[in-house]
N, C-alpha and C. Protein backbone atom coordinates (compact mmCIF):
# COMPACT_ATOMS: atom_id res chain seq x y z
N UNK A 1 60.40 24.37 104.73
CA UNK A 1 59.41 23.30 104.87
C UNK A 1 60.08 21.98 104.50
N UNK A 2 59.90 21.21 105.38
CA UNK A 2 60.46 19.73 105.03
C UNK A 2 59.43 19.00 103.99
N UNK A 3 59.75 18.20 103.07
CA UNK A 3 59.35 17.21 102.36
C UNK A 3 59.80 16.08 101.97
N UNK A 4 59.17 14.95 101.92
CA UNK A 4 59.64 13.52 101.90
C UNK A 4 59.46 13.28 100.23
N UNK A 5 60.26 13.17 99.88
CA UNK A 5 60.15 13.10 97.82
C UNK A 5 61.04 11.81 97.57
N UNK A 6 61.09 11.31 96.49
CA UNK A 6 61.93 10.26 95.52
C UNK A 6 61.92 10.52 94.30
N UNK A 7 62.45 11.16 93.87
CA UNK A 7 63.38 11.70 92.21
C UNK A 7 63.33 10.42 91.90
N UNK A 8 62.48 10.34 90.39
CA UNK A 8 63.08 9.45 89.46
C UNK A 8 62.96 9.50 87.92
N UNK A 9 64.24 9.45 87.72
CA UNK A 9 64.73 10.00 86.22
C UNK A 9 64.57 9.11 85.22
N UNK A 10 65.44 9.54 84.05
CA UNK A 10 65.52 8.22 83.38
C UNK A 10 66.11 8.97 82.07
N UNK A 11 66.88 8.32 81.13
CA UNK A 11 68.15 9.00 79.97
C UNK A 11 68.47 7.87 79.30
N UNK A 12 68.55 8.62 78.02
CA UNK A 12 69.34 7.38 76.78
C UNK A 12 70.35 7.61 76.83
N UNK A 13 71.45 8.41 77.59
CA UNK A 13 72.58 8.69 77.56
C UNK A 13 73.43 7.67 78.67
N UNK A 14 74.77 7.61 78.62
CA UNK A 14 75.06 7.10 79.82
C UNK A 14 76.37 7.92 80.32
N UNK A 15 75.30 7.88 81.85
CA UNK A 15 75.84 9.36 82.51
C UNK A 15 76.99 9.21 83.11
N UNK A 16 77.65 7.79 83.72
CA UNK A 16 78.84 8.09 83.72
C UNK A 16 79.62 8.39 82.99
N UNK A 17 79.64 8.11 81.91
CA UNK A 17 80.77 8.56 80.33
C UNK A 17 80.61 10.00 80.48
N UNK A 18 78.96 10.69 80.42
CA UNK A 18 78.84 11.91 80.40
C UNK A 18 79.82 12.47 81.27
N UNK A 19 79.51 12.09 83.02
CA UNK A 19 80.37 12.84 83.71
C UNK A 19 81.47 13.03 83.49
N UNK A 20 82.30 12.03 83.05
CA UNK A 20 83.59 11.71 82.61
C UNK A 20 84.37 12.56 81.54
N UNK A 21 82.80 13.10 80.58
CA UNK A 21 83.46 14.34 79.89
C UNK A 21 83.13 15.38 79.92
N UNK A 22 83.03 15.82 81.21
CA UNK A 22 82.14 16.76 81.63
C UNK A 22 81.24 17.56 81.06
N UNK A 23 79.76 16.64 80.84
CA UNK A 23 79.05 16.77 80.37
C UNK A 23 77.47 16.97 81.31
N UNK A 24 77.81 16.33 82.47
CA UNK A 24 76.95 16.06 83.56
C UNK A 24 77.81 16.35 84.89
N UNK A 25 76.98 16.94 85.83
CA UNK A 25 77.51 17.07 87.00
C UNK A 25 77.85 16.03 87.75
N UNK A 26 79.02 15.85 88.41
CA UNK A 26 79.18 14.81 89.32
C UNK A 26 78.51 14.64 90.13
N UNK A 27 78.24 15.86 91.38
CA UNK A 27 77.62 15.70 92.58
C UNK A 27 75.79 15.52 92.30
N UNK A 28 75.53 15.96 91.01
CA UNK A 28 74.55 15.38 90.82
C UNK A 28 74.20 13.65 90.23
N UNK A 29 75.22 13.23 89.67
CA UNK A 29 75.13 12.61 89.16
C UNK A 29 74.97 11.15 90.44
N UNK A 30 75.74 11.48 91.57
CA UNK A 30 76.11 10.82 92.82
C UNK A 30 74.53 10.85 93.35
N UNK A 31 73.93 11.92 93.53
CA UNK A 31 72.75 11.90 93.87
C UNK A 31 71.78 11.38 93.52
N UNK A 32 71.86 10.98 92.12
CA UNK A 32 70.73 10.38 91.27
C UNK A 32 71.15 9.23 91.21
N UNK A 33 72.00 8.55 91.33
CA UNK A 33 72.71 7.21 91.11
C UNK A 33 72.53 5.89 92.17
N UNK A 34 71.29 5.66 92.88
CA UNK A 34 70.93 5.34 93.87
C UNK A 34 70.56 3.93 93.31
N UNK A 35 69.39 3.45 92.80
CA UNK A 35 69.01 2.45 91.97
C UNK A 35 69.18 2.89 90.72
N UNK A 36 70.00 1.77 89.80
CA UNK A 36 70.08 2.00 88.53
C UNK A 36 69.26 0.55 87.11
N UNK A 37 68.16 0.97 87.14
CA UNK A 37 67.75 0.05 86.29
C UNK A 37 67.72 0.18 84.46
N UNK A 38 68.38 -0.88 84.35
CA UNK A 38 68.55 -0.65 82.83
C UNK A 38 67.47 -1.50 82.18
N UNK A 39 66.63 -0.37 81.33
CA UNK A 39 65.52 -0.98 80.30
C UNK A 39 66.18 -1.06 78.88
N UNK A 40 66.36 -2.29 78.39
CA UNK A 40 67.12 -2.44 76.98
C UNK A 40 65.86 -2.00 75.82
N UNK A 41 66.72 -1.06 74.59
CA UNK A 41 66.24 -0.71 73.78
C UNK A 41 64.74 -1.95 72.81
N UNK A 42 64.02 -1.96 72.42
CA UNK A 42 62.96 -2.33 71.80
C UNK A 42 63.67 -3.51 70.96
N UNK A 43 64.58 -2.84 70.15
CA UNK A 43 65.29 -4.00 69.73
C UNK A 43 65.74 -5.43 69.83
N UNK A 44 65.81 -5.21 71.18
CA UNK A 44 66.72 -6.53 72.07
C UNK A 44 66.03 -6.98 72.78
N UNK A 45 64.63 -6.76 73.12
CA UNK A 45 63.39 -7.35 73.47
C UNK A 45 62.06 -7.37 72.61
N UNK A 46 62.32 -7.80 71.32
CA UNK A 46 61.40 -8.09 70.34
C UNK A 46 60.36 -8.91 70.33
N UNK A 47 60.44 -9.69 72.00
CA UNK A 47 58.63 -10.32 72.28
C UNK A 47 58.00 -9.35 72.78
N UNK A 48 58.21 -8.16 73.25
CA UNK A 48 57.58 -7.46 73.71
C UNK A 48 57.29 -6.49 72.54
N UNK A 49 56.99 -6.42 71.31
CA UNK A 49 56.42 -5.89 70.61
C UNK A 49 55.04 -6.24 70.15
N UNK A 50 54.49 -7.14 69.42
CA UNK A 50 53.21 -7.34 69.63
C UNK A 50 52.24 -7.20 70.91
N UNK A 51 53.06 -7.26 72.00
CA UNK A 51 52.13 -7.34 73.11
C UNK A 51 51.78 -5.59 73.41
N UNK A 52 53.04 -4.95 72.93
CA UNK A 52 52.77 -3.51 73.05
C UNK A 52 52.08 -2.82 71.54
N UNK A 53 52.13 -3.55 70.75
CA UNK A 53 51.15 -2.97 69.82
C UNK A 53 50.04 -2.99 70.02
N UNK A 54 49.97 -4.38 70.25
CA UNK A 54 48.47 -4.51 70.63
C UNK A 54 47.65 -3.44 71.80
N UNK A 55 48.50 -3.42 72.97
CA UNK A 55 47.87 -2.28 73.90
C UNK A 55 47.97 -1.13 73.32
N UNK A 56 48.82 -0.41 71.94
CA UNK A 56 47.95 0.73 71.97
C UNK A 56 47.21 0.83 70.72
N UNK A 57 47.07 -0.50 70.21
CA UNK A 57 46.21 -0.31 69.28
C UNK A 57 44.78 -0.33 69.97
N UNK A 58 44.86 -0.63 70.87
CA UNK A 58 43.39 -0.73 71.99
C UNK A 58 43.58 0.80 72.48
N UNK A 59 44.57 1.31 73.18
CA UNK A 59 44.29 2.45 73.76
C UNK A 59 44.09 3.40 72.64
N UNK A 60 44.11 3.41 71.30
CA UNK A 60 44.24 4.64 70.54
C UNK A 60 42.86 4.07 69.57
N UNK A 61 42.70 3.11 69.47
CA UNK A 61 40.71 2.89 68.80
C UNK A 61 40.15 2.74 69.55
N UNK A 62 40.21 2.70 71.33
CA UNK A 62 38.78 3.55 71.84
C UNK A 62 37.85 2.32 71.55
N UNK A 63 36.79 2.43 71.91
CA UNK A 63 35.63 1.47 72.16
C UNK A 63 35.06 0.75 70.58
N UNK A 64 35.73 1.16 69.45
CA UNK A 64 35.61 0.80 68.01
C UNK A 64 36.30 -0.56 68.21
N UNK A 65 37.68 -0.55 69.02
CA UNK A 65 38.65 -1.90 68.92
C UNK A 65 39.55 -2.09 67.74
N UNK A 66 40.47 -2.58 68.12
CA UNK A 66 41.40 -2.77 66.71
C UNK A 66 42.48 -4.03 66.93
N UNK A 67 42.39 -4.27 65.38
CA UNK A 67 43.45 -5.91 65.09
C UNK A 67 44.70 -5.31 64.83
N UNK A 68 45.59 -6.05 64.48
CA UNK A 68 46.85 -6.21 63.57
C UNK A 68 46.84 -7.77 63.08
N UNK A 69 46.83 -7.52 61.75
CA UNK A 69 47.05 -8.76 60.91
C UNK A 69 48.18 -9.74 61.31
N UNK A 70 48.64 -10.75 60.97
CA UNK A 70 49.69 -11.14 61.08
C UNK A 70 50.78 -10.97 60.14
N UNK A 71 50.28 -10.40 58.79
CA UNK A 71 51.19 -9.29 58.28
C UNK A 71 52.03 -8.08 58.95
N UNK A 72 51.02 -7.74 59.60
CA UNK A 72 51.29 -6.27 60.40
C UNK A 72 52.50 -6.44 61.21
N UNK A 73 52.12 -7.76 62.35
CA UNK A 73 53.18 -8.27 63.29
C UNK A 73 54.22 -8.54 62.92
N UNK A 74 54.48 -8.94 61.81
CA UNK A 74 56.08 -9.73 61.09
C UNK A 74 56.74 -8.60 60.59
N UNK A 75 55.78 -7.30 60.40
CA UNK A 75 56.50 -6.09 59.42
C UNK A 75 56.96 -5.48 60.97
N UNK A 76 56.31 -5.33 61.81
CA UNK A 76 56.31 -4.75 63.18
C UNK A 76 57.63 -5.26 64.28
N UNK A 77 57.80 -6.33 63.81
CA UNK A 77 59.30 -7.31 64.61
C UNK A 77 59.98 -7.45 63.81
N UNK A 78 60.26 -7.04 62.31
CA UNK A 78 61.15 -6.67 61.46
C UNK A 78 62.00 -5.24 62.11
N UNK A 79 61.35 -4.16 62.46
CA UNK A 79 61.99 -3.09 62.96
C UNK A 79 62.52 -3.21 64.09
N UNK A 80 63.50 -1.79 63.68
CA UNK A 80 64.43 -2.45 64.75
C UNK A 80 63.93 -0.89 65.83
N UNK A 81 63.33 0.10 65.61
CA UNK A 81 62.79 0.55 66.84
C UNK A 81 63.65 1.85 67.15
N UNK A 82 64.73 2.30 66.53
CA UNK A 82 65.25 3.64 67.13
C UNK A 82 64.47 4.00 67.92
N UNK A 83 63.34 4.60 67.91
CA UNK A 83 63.12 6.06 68.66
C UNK A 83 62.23 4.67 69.91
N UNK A 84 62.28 3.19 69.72
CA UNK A 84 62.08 3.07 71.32
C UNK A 84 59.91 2.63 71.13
N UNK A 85 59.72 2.60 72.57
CA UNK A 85 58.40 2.36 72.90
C UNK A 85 57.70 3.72 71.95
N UNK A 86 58.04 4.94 72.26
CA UNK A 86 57.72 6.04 71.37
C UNK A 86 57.20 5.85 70.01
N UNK A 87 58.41 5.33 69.36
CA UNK A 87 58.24 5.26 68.14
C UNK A 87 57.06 4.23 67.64
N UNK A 88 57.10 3.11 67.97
CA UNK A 88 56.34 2.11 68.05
C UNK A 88 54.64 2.56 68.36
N UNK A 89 54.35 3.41 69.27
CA UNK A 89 53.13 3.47 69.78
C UNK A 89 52.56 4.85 68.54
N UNK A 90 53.58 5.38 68.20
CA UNK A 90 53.46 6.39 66.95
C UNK A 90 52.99 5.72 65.70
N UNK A 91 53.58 4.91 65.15
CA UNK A 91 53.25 4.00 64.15
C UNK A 91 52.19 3.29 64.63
N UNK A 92 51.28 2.77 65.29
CA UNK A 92 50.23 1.78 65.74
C UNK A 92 49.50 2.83 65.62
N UNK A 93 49.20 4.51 66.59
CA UNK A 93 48.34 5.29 66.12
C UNK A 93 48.36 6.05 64.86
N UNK A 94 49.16 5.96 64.10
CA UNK A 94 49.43 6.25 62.41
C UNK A 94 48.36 5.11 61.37
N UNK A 95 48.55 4.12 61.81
CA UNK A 95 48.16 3.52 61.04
C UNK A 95 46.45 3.02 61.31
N UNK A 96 46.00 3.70 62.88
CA UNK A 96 44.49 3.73 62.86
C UNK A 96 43.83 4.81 62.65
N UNK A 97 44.72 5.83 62.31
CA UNK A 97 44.12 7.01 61.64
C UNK A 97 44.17 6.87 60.12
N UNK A 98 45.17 6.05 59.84
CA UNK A 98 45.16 5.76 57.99
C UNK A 98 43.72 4.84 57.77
N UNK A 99 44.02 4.09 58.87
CA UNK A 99 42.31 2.57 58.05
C UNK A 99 41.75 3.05 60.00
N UNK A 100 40.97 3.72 59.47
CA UNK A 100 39.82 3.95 60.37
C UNK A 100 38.62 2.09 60.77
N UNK A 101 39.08 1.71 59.88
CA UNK A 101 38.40 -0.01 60.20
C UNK A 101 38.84 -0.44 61.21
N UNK A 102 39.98 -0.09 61.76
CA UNK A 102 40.40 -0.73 63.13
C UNK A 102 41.02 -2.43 62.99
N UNK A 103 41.61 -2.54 61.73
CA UNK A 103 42.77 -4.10 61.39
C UNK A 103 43.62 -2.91 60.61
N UNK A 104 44.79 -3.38 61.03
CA UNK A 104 46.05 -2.62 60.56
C UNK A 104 46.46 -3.54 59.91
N UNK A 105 46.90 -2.86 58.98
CA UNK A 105 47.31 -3.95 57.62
C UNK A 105 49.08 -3.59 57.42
N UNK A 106 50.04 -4.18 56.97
CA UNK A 106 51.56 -3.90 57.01
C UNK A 106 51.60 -2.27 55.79
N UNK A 107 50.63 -2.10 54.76
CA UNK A 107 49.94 -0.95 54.47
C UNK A 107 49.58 -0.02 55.18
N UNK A 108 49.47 -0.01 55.92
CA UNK A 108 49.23 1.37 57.55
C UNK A 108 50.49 1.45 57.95
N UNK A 109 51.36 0.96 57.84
CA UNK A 109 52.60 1.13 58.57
C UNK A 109 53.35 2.51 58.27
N UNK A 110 54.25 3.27 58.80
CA UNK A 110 54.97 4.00 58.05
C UNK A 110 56.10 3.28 57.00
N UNK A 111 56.31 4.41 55.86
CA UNK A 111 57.05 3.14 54.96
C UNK A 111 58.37 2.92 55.33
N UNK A 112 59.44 2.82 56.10
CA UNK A 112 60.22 2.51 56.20
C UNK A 112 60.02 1.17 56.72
N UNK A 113 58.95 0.84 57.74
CA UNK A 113 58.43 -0.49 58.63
C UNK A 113 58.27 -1.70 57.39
N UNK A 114 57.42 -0.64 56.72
CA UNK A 114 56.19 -1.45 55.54
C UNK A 114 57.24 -1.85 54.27
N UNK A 115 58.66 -1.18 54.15
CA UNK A 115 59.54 -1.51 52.68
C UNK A 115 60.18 -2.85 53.50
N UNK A 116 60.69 -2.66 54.99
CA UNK A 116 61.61 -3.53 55.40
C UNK A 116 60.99 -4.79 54.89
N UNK A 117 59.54 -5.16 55.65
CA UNK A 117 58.67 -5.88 55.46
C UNK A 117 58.36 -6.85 54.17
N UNK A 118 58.53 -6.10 53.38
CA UNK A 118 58.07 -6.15 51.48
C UNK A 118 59.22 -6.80 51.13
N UNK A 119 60.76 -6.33 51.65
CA UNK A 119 61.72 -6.87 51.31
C UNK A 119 62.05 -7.83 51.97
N UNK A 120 61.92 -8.36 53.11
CA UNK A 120 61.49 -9.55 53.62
C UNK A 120 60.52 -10.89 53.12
N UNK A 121 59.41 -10.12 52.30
CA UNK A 121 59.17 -11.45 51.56
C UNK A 121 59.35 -11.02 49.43
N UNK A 122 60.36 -10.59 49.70
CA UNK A 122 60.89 -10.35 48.25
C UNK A 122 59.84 -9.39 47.23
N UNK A 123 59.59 -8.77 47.94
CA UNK A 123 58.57 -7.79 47.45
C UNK A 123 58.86 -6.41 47.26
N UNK A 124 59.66 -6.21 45.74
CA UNK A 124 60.13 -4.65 45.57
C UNK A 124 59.08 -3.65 45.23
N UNK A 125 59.00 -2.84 46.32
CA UNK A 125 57.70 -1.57 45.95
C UNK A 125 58.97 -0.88 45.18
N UNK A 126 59.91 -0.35 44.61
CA UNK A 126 60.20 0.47 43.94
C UNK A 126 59.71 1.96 44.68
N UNK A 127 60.56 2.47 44.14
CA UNK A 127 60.45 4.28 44.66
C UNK A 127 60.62 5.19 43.53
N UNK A 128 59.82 5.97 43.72
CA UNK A 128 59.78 7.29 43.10
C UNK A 128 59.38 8.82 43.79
N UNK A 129 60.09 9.42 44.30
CA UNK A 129 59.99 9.91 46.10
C UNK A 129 59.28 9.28 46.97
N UNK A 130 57.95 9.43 47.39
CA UNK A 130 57.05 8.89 48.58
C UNK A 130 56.21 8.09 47.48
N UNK A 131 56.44 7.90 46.47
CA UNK A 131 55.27 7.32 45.99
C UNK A 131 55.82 5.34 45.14
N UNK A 132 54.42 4.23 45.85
CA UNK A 132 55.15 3.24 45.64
C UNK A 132 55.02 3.04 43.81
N UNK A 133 55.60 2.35 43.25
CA UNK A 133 55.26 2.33 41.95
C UNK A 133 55.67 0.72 41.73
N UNK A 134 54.73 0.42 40.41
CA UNK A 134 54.80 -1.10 40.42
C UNK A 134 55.46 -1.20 39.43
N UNK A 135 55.87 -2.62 39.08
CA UNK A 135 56.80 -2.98 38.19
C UNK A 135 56.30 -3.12 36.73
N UNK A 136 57.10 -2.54 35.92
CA UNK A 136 56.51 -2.85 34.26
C UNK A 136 55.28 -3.52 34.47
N UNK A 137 54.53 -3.50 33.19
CA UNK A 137 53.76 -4.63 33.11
C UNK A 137 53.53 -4.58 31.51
N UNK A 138 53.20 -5.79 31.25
CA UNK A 138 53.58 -5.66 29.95
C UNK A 138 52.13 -5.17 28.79
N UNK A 139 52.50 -4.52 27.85
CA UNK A 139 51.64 -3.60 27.60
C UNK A 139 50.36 -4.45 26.14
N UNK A 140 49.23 -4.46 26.61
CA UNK A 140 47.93 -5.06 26.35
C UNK A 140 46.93 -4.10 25.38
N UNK A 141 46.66 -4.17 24.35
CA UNK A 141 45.71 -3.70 23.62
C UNK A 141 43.87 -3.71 24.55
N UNK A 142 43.78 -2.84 24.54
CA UNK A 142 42.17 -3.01 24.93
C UNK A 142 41.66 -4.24 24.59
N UNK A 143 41.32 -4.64 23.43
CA UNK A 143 40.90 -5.45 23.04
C UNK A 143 41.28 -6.83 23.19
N UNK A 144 42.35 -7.04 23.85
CA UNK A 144 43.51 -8.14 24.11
C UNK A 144 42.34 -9.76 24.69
N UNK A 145 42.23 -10.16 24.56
CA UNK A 145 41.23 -11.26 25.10
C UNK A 145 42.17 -11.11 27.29
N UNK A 146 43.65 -11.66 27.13
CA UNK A 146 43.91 -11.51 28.07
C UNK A 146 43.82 -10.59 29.00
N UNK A 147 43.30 -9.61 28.11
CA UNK A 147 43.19 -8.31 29.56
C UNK A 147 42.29 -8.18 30.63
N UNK A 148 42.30 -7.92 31.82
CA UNK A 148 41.18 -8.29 32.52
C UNK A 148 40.07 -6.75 33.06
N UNK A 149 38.91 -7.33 32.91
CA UNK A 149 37.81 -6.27 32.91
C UNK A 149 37.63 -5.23 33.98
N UNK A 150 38.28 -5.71 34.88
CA UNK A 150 38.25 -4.51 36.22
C UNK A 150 39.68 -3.67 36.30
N UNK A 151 40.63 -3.96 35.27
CA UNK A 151 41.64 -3.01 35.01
C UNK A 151 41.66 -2.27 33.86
N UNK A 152 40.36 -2.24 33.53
CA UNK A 152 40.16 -1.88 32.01
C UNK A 152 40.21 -0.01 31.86
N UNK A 153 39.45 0.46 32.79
CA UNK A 153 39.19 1.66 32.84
C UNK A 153 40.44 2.15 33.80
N UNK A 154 41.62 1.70 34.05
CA UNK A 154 42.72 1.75 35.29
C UNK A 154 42.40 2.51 36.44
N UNK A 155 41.64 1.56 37.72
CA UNK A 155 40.82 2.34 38.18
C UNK A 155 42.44 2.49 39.80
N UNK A 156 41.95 3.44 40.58
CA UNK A 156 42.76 3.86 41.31
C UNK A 156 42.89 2.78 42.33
N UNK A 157 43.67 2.38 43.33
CA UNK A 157 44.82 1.42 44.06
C UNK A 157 43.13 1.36 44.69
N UNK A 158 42.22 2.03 45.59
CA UNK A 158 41.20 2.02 46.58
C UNK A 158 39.91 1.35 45.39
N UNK A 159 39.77 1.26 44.50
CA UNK A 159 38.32 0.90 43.46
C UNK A 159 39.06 -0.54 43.58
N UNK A 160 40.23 -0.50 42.91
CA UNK A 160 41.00 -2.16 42.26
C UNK A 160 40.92 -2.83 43.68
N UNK A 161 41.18 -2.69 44.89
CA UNK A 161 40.89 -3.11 45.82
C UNK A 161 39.31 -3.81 46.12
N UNK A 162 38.78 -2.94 45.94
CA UNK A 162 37.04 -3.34 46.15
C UNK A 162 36.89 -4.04 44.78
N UNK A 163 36.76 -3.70 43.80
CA UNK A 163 36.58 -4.47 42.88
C UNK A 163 37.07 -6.54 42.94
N UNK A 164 38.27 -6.14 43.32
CA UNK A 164 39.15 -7.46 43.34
C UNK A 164 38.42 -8.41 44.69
N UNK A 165 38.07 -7.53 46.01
CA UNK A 165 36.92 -8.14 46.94
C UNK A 165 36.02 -8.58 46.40
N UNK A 166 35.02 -7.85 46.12
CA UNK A 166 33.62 -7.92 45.17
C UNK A 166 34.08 -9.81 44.49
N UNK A 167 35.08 -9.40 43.51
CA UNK A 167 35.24 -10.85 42.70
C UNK A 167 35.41 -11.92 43.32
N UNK A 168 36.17 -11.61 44.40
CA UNK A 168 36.75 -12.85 45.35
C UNK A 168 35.44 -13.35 46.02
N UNK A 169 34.69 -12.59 46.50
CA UNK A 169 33.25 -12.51 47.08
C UNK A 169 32.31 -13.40 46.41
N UNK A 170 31.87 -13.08 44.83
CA UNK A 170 31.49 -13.99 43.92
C UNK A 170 31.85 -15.02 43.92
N UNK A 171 32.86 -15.38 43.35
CA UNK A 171 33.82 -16.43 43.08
C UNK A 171 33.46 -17.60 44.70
N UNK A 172 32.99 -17.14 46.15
CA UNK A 172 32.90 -17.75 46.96
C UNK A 172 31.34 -18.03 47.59
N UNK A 173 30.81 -17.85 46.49
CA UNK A 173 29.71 -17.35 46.61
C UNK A 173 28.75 -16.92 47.30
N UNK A 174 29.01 -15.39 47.73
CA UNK A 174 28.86 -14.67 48.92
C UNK A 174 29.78 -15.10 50.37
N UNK A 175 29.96 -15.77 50.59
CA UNK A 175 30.49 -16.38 51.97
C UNK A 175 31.35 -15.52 52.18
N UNK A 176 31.49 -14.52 52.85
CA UNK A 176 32.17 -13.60 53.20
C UNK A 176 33.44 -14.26 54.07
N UNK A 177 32.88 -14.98 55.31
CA UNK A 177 34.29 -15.57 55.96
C UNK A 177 35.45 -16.19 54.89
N UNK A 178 34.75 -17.01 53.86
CA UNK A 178 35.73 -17.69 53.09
C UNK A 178 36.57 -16.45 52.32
N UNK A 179 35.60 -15.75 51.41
CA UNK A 179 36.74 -14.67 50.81
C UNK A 179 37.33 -13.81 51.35
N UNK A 180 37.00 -13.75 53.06
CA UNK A 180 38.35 -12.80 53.73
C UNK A 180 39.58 -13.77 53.64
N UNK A 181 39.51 -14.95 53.97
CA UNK A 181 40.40 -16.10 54.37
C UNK A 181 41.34 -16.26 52.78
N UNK A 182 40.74 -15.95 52.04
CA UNK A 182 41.78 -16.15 50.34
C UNK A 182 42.26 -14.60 50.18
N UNK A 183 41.41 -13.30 51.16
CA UNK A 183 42.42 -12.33 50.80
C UNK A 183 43.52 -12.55 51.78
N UNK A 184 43.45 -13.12 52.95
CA UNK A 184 44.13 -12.69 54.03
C UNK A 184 43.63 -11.71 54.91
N UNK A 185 42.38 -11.65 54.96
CA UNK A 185 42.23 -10.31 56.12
C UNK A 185 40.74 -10.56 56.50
N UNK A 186 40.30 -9.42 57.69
CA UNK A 186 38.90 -10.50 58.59
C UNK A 186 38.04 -10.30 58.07
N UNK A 187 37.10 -10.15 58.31
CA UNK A 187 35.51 -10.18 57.82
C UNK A 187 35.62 -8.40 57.60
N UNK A 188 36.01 -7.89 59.34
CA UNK A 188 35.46 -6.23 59.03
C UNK A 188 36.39 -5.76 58.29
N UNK A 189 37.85 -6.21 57.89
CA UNK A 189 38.21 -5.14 56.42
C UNK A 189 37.96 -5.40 55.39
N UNK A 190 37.25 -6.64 55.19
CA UNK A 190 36.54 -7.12 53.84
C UNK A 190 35.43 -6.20 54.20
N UNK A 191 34.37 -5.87 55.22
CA UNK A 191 33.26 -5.03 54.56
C UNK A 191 33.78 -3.66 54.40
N UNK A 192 35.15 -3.21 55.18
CA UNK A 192 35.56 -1.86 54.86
C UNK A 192 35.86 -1.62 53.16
N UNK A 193 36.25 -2.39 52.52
CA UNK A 193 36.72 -2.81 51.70
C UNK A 193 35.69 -2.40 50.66
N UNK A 194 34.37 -3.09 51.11
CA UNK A 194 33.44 -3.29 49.84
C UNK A 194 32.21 -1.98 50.42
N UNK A 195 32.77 -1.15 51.35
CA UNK A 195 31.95 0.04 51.88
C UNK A 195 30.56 0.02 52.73
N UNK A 196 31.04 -1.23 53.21
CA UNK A 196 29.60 -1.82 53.93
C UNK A 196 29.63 -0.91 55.09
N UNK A 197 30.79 -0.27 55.83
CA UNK A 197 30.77 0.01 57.23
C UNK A 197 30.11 1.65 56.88
């Protein structure tokens, strides 16, 4: 049976070298070698990263919708992308399964993205296997006048978060737009934040 077809491939390898050590067939290689378009690694086209985050941060939150901070973006064009469009669209749906709010924060990132990032604006998370740990702090009697009341009971990284909203919230009095704008982040991860959603 006759059929009219167009093969089209595509490899991170490069197949003439391959052939060369005979690694790849020649006569195939002749066959496939018709148009050869080269797509450069993620790396070396670093405007095209936000524009591809953004599409799958849309294709992977679905009719909910989803941001990236401008944190997110600077931690996001910090990498340099090994594994490619792949990798990239892996990390964007990683981090809308971490904050179900749909704004990705440089915190959703995987941590290799999220340390580059930190160390970019001089920000040592410190390591202790997977876990980030903060720096000394210097040590306060309960009773200390300086100590402050929402670290009193040392409440976990997700309470100190809401708590520290909540204050910022007060402090603006109620105006929600304004105290997203002094945390840095929009309205809906400020109500994720304070458990409104």
């Amino acid at each position: 049976m006759r059929v009219d077809t167009r093969v089209v491939t595509a490899t991170n390898k490069n197949l003439a070298e391959q052939v060369k050590a005979g690694k790849f067939r020649e006569d195939l290689f002749y066959r496939l070698n018709v148009v050869t378009i080269r797509i450069p690694p993620l790396r070396e086209r670093r405007e095209d990263i936000p524009l591809l985050a953004e599409h799958f941060a849309s294709r992977h939150a679905g009719e909910r919708g989803a941001t990236l901070t401008t944190e997110a973006r600077e931690a996001l064009l910090l990498w340099d992308w090994p594994g490619n469009v792949r990798e990239l669209e892996n990390a964007v749906a990683r981090a809308l399964a971490l904050n179900p709010g749909g704004t990705i924060l440089p915190e959703d990132l995987p941590e290799p993205v999220r340390e580059r990032w930190q160390q970019s604006k001089g920000i040592n998370p410190g390591r202790s296997g997977d876990t980030m740990v903060a720096p000394p702090a210097p040590i306060m009697s309960p009773a200390s006048p300086a100590s402050d009341p929402i670290l009193a009971d040392q409440p976990t990284l997700d309470e100190l978060n809401r708590r520290y909203a909540e204050r910022v919230l007060r402090e603006k009095e109620g105006n929600k737009t304004k105290a997203a704008e002094v945390l840095g982040i929009d309205r809906k991860t400020l109500s994720r934040l304070l458990r409104e959603e």
